[in-house]
Protein backbone atom coordinates (compact mmCIF):
# COMPACT_ATOMS: atom_id res chain seq x y z
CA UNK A 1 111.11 192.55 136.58
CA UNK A 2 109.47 194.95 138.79
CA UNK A 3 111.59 196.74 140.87
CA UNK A 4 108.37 198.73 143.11
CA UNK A 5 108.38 195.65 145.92
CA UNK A 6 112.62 196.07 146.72
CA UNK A 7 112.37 199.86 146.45
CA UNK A 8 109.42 200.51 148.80
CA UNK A 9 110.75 197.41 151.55
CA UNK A 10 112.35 198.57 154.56
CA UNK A 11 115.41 199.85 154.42
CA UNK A 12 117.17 196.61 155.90
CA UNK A 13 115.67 194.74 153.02
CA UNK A 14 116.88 196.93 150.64
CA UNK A 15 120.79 197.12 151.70
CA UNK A 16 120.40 193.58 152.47
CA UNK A 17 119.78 192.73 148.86
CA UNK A 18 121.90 195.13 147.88
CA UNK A 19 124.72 193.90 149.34
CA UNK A 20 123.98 190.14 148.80
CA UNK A 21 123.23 191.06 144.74
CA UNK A 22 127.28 192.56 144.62
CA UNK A 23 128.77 190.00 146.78
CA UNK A 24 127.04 187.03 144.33
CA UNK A 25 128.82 189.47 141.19
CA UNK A 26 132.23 189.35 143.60
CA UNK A 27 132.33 186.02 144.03
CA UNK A 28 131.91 185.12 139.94
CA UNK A 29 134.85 187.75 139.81
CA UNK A 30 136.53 186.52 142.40
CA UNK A 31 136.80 182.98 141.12
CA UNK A 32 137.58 183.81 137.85
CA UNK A 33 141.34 185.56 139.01
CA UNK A 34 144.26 183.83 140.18
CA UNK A 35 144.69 182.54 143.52
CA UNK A 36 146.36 184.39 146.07
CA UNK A 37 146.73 187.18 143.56
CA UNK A 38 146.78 190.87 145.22
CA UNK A 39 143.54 191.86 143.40
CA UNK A 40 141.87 188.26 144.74
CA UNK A 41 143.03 189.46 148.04
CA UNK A 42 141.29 193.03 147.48
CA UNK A 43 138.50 191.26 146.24
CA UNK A 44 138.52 189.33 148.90
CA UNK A 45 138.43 191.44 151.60
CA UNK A 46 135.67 193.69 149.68
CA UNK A 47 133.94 190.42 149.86
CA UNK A 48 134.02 189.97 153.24
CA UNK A 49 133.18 193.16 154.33
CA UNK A 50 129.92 192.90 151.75
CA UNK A 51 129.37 189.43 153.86
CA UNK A 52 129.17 191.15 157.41
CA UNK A 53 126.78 193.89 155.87
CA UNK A 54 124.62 191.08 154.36
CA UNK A 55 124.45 188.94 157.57
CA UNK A 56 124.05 191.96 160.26
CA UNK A 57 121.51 193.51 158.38
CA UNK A 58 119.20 190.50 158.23
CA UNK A 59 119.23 190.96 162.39
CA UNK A 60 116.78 193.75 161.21
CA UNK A 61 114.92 191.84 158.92
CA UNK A 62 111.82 189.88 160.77
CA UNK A 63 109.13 188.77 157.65
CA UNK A 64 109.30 185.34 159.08
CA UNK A 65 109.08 184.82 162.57
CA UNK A 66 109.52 181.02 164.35
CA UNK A 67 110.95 182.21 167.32
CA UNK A 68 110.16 185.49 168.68
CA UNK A 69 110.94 188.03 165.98
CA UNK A 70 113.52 185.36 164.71
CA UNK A 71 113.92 182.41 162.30
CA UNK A 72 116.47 180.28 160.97
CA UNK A 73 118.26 182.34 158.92
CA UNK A 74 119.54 184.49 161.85
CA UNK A 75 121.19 181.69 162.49
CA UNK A 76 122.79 181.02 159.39
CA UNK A 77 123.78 185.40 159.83
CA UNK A 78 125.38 184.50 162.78
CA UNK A 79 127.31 181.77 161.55
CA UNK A 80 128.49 183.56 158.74
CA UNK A 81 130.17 186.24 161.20
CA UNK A 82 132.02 183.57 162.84
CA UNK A 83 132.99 181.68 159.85
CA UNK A 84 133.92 184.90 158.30
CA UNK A 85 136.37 185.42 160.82
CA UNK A 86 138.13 181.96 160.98
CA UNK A 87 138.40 181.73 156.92
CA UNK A 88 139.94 184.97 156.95
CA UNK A 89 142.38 184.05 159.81
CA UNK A 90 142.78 180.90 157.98
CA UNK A 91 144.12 182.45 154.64
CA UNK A 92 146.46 184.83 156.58
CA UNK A 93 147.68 181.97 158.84
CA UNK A 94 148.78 180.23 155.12
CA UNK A 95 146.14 177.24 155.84
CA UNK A 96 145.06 177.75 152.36
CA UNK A 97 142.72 174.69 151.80
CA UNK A 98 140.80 175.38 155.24
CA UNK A 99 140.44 178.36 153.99
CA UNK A 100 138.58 177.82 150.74
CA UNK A 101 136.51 175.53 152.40
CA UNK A 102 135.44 177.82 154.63
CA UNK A 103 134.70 180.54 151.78
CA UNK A 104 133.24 177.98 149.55
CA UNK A 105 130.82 177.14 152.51
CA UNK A 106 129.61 180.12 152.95
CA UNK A 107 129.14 180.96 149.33
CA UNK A 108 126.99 177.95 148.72
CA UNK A 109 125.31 178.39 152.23
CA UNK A 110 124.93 181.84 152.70
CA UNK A 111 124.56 183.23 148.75
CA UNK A 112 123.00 180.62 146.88
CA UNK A 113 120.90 178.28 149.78
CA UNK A 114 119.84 181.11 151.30
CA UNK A 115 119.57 183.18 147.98
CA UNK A 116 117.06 180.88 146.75
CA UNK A 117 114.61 180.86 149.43
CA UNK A 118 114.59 184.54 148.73
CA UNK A 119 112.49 183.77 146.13
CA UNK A 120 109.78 181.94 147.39
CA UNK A 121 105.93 183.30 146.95
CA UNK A 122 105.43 186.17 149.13
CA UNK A 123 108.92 187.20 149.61
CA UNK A 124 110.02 190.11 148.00
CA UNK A 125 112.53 188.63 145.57
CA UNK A 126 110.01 186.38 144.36
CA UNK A 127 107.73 189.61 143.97
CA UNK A 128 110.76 191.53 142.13
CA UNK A 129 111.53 188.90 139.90
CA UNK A 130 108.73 186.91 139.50
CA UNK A 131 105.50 189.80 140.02
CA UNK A 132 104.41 187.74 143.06
């Protein structure tokens, strides 16, 4: 691993990785304690707040540009905000399994769909991990 490509990115890119590298460690944490539990709901909410960092900070992030400075994955950012929003209304409203849903969603959306392109040639990740 070679760090050098993360640490001299812009600063978006670096707190967006950042961010997205703890909330991927949350969520193993976070499905490995009980349900409901008041450190799942502390983890939670650390979660969430980790999510809206990760998806307002790519609105700063422009290394692929389809449609003026933005591409798809804005997109996906701002659909995360909203979602964010209705799965935590969701859990406090007691609709438990809309909720999940909604979280599991955005984990396999936002973290790992959108985690993996990360690492596609020329993209930093792929340059961290990979020496691109």
């Amino acid at each position: 691993m070679n760090f050098a490509p993360l640490t001299t990115a812009a600063i978006a890119v670096q707190i967006h990785a950042c961010l997205a590298f703890f909330a991927v460690a949350l969520t193993i944490a976070i499905f490995s304690i009980p349900r409901g539990s008041r450190l799942h709901r502390w983890f939670g909410w650390t979660w969430v707040l980790m999510m809206v960092g990760v998806a307002l900070s790519s609105f700063w992030i422009f290394e692929i540009r389809l449609i003026g400075p933005f591409s798809p994955i804005h997109l996906l950012s701002a659909y995360v905000l909203v979602q964010l929003v209705f799965a935590v209304r969701a859990a406090r409203a007691g609709r438990i399994q809309e909720h999940r849903k909604s979280m599991k969603g955005m984990v396999f959306g936002a973290l790992v769909v959108a985690g993996a392109f990360t690492f596609l040639p020329g993209r930093v990740m792929y340059q961290v991990v990979l020496g691109g």
